[in-house]
C-alpha atoms as a PDB file:
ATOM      1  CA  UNK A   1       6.572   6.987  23.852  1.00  0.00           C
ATOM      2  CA  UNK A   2       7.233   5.824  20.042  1.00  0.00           C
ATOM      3  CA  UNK A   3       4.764   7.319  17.281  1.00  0.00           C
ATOM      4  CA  UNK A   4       2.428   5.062  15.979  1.00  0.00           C
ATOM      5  CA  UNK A   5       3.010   4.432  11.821  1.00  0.00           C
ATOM      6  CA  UNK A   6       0.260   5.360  10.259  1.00  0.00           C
ATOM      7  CA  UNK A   7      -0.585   3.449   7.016  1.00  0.00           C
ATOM      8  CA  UNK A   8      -3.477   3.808   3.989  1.00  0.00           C
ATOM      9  CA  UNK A   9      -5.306   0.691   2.718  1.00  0.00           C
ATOM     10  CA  UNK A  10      -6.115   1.084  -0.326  1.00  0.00           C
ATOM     11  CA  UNK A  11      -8.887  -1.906  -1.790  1.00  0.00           C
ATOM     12  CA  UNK A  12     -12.075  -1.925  -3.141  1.00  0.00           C
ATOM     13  CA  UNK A  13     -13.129  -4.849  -1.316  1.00  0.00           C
ATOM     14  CA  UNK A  14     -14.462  -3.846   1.911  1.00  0.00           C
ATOM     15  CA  UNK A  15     -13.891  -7.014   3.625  1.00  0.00           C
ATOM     16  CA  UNK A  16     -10.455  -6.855   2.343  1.00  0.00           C
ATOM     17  CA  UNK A  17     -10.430  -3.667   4.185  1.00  0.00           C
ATOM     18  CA  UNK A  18     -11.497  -4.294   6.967  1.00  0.00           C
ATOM     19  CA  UNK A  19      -9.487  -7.729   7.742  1.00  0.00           C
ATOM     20  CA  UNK A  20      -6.582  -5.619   6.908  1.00  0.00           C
ATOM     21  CA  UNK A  21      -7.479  -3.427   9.127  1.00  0.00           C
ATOM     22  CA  UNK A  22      -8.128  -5.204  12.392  1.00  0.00           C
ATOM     23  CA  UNK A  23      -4.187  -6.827  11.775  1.00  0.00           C
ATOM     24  CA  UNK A  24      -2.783  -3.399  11.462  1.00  0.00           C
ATOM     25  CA  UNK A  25      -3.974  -2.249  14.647  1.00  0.00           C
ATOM     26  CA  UNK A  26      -3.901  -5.337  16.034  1.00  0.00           C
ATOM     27  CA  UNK A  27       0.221  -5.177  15.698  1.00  0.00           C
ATOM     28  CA  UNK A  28      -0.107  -1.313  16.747  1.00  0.00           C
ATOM     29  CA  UNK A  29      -0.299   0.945  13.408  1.00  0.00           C
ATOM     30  CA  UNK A  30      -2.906   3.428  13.178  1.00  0.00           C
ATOM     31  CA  UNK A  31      -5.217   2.956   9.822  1.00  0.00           C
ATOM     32  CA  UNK A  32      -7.116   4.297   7.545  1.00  0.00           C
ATOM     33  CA  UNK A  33      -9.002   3.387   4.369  1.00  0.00           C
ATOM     34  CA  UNK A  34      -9.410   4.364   1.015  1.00  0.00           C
ATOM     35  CA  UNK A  35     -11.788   2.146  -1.133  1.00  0.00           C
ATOM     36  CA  UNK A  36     -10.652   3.428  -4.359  1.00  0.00           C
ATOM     37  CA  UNK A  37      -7.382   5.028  -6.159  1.00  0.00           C
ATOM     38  CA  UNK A  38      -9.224   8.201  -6.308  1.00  0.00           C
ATOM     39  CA  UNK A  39     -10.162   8.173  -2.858  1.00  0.00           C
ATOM     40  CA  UNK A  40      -6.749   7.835  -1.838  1.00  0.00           C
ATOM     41  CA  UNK A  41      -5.115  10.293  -3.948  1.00  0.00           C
ATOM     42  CA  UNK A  42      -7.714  12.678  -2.191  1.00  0.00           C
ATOM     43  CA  UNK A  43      -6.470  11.565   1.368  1.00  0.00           C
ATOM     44  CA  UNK A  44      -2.701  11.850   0.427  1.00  0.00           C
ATOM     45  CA  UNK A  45      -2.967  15.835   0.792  1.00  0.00           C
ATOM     46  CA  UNK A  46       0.264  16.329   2.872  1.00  0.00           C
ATOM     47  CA  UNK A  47       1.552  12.955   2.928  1.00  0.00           C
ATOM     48  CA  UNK A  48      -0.112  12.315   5.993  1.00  0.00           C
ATOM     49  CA  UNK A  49       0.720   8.489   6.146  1.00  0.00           C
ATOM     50  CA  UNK A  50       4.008   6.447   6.585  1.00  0.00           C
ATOM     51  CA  UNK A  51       3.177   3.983   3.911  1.00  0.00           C
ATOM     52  CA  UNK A  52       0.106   2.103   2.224  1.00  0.00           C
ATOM     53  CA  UNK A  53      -1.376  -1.248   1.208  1.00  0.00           C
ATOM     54  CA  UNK A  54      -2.646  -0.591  -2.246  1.00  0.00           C
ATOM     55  CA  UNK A  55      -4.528  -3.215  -4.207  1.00  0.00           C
ATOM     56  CA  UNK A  56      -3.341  -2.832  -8.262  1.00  0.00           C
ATOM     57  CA  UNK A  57      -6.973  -3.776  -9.903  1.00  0.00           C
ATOM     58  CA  UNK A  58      -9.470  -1.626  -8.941  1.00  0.00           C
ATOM     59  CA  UNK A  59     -12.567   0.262 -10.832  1.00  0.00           C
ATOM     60  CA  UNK A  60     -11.601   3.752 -12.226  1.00  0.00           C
ATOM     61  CA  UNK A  61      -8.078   4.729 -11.027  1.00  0.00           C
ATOM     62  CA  UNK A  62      -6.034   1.555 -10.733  1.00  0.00           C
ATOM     63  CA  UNK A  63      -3.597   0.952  -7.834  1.00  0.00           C
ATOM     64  CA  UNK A  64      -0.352   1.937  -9.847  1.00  0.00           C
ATOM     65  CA  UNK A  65      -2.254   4.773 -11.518  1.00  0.00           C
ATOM     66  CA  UNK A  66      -2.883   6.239  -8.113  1.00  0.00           C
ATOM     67  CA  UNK A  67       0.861   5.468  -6.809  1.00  0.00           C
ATOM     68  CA  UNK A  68       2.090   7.759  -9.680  1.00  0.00           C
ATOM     69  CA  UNK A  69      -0.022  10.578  -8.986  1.00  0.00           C
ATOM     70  CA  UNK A  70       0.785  10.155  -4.888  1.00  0.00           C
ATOM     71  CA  UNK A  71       4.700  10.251  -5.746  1.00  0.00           C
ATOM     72  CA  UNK A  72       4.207  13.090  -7.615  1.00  0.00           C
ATOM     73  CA  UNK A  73       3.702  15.401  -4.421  1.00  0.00           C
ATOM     74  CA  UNK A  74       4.968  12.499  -1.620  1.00  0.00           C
ATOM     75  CA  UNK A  75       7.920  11.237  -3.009  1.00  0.00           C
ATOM     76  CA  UNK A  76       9.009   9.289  -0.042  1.00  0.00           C
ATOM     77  CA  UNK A  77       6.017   7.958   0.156  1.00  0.00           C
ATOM     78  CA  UNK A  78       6.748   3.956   0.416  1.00  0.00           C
ATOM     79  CA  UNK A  79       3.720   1.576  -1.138  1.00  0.00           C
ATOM     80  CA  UNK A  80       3.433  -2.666  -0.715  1.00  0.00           C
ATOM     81  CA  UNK A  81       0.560  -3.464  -3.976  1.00  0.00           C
ATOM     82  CA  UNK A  82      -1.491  -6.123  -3.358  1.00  0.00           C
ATOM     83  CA  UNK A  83      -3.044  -8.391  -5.682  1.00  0.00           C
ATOM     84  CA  UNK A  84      -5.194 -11.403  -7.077  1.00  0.00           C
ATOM     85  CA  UNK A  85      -4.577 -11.432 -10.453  1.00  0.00           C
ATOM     86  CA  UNK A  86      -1.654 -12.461 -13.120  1.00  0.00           C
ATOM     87  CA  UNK A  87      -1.037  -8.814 -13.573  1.00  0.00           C
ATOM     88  CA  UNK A  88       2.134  -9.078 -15.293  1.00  0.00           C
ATOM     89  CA  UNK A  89       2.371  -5.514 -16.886  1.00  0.00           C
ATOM     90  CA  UNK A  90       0.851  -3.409 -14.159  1.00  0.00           C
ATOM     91  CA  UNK A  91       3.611  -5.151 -11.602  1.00  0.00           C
ATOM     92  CA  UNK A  92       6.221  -4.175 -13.914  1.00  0.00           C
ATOM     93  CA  UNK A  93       4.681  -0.603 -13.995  1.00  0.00           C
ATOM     94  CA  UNK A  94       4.454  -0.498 -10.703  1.00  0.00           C
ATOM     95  CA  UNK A  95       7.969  -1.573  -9.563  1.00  0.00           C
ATOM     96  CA  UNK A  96       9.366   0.616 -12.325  1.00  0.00           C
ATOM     97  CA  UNK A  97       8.044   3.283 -10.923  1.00  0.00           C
ATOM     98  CA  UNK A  98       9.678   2.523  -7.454  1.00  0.00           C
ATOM     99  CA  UNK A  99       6.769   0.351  -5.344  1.00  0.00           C
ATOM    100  CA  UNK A 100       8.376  -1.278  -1.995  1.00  0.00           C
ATOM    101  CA  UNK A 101       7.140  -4.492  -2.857  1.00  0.00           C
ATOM    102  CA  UNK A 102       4.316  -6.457  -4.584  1.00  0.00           C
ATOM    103  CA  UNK A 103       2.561  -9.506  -2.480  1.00  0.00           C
ATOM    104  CA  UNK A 104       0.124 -11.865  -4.118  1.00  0.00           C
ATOM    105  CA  UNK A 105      -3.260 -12.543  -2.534  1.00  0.00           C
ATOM    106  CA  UNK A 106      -4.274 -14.429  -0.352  1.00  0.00           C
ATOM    107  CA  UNK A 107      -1.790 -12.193   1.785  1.00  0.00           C
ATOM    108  CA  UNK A 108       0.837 -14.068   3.537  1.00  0.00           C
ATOM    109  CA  UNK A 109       0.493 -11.749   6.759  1.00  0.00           C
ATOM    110  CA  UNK A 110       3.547 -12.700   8.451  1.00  0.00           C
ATOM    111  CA  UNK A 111       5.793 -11.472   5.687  1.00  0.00           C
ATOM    112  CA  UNK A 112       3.320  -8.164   4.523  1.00  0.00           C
ATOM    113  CA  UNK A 113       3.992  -7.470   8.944  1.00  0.00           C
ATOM    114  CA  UNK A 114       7.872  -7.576   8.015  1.00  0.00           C
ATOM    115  CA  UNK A 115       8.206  -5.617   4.927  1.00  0.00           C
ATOM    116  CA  UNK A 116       5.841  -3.283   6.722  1.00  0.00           C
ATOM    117  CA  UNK A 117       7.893  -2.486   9.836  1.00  0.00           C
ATOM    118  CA  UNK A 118      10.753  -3.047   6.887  1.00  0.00           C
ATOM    119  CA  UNK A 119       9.486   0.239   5.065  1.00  0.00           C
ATOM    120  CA  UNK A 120       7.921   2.185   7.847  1.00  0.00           C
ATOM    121  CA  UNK A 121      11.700   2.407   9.935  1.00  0.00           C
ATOM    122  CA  UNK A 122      14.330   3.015   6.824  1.00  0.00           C
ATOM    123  CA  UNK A 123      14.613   2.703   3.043  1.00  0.00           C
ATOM    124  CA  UNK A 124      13.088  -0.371   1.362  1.00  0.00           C
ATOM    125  CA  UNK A 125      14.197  -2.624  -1.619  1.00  0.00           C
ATOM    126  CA  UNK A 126      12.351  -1.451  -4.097  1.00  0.00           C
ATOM    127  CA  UNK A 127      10.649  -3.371  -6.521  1.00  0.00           C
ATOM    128  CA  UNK A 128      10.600  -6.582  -4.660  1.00  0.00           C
ATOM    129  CA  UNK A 129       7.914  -9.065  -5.623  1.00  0.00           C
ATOM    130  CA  UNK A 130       6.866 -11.238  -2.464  1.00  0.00           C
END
């Protein structure tokens, strides 16, 4: 029998969350939530997940903020960011600093299914903005 992946979500909308959520499993990954970059760094102790959905604006730590400090100890560690916003600089941050991929919301699910089985079974493109 296969492993399941196990991915984070990372948003600090809760409904976000949990619609996230109920597609993951849904298509068989086992999940888990962190509703802030601080939160997540926290739950990262031994790299205990395949990859994560991490939203780029959030209160406190930011989404890129908390990718940095995750790659630090989890190197391998492969990230899709998420967001709503014209964040121009923070993408750039974020891809320069070796992010899988950045999708805009509202989430195109079909293609945030295919980068994640992309990610979660060999080496991603990095940087790629979707």
């Amino acid at each position: 029998m296969l492993e399941r992946k196990r991915v984070l979500i990372v948003d600090d909308d809760p409904g976000m969350s949990e619609t996230l959520t109920d597609i993951l499993e849904d298509f068989g990954y086992d999940v888990a939530v962190a509703n802030s970059g601080e939160r997540a760094v926290a739950m990262m102790t031994g790299c205990l997940f395949d990859a994560a959905l991490m939203d780029i604006r959030m209160p406190g730590m930011n989404g890129v903020e908390a990718f940095k400090k995750i790659k630090e100890t989890c190197p391998a560690w492969k990230v899709l960011m998420m967001t709503a916003y014209s964040d121009g600089e923070l993408v750039r941050e974020a891809v320069k600093h070796g992010v899988a991929g950045v999708f805009r919301k509202p989430l195109n699910i079909e293609a945030l299914l295919e980068w994640l089985g992309r990610i979660t079974t060999r080496s991603s493109n990095a940087g790629r903005l979707c």
